[in-house]
Protein backbone atom coordinates (compact mmCIF):
# COMPACT_ATOMS: atom_id res chain seq x y z
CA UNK A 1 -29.56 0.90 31.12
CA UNK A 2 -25.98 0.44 30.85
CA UNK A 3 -24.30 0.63 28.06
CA UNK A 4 -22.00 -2.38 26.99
CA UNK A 5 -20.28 -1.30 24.17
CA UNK A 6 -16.56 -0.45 25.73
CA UNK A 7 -15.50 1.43 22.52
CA UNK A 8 -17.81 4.44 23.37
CA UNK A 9 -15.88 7.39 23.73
CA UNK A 10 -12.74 5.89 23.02
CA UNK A 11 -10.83 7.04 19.96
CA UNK A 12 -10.87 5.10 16.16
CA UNK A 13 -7.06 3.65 17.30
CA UNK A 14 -7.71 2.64 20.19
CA UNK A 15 -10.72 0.43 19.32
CA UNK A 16 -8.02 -1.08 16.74
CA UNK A 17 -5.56 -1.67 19.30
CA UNK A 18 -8.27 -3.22 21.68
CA UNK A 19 -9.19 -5.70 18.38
CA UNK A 20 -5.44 -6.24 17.95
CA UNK A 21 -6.07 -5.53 14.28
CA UNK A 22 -3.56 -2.15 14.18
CA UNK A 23 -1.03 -3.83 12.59
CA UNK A 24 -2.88 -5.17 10.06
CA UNK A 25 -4.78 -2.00 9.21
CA UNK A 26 -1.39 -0.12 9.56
CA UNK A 27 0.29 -2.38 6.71
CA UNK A 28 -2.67 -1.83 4.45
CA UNK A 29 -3.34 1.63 4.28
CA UNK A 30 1.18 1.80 3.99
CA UNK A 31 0.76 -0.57 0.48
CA UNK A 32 -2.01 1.53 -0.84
CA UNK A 33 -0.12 4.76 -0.43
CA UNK A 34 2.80 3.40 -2.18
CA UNK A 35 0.59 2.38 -4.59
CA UNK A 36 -0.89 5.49 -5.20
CA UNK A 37 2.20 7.38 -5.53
CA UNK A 38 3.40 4.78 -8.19
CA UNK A 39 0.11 5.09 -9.77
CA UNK A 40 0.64 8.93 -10.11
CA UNK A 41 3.98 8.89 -11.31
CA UNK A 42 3.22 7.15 -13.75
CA UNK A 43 0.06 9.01 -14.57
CA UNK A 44 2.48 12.34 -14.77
CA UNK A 45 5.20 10.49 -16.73
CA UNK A 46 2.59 8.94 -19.42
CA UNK A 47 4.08 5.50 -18.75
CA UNK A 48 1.41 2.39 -19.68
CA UNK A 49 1.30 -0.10 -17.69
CA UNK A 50 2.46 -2.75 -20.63
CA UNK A 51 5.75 -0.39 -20.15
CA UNK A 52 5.94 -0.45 -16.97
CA UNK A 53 5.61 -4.07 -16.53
CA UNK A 54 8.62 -4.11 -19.49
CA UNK A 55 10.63 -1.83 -16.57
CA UNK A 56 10.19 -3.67 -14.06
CA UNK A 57 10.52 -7.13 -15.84
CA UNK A 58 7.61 -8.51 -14.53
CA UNK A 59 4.56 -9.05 -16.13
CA UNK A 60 1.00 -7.06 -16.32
CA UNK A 61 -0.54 -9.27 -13.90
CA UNK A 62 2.15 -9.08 -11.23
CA UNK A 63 1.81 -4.91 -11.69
CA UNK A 64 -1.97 -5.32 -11.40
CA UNK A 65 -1.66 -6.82 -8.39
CA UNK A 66 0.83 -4.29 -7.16
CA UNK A 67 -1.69 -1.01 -8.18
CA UNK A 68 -4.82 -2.70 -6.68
CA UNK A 69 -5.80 -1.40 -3.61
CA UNK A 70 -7.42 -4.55 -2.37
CA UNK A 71 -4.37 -6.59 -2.37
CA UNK A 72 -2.30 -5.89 0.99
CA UNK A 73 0.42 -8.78 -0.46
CA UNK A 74 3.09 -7.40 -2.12
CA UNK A 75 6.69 -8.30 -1.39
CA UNK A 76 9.49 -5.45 -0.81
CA UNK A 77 11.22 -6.31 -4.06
CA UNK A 78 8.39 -5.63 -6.40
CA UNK A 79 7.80 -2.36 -4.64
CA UNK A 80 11.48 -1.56 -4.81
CA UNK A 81 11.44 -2.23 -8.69
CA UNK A 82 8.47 0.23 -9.49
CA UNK A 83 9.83 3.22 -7.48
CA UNK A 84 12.95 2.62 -9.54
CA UNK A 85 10.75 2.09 -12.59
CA UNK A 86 9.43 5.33 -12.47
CA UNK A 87 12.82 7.33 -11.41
CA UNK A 88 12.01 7.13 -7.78
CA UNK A 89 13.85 5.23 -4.50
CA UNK A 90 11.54 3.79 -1.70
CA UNK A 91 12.68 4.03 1.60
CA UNK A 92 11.64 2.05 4.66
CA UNK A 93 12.21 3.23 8.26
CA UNK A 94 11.53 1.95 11.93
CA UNK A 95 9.91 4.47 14.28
């Protein structure tokens, strides 16, 4: 019996590239590391998140939606705003 499945033996990236979902997958797991980090900054600096909402001028919903892992939508800006909220820079890069 043959097998049809023509992911066997291949490796977890390039099944992604072969669904043309990479990108997407790429972009994700970039948000919720940024995320994180935030997250534990301000975990290590004590800072709320009512204060760090008043940092970044933006409000506790906008900042939820920033620190939850589920939402891949953030824009550059707001992500810019809470590294410099909690004393940090983000930098982008092409490689």
């Amino acid at each position: 019996m043959k097998n049809e499945n023509p992911h066997i033996g291949s490796s977890f990236a390039d099944m992604l590239q072969g669904e043309t979902i990479a990108e997407d997958v790429r972009a994700v797991a970039i948000k919720r590391t940024v995320a994180l980090q935030i997250e534990h900054e301000m975990k290590t600096q004590h800072i709320t998140k009512s204060e760090m909402a008043r940092r970044m001028k933006t409000s506790a919903s906008q900042l939820s939606r920033l620190l939850d892992p589920e939402n891949d939508r953030v824009q550059l800006d707001t992500l810019v705003k809470a590294a410099s909220a909690v004393g940090r820079s983000l930098s982008v890069e092409l490689v």
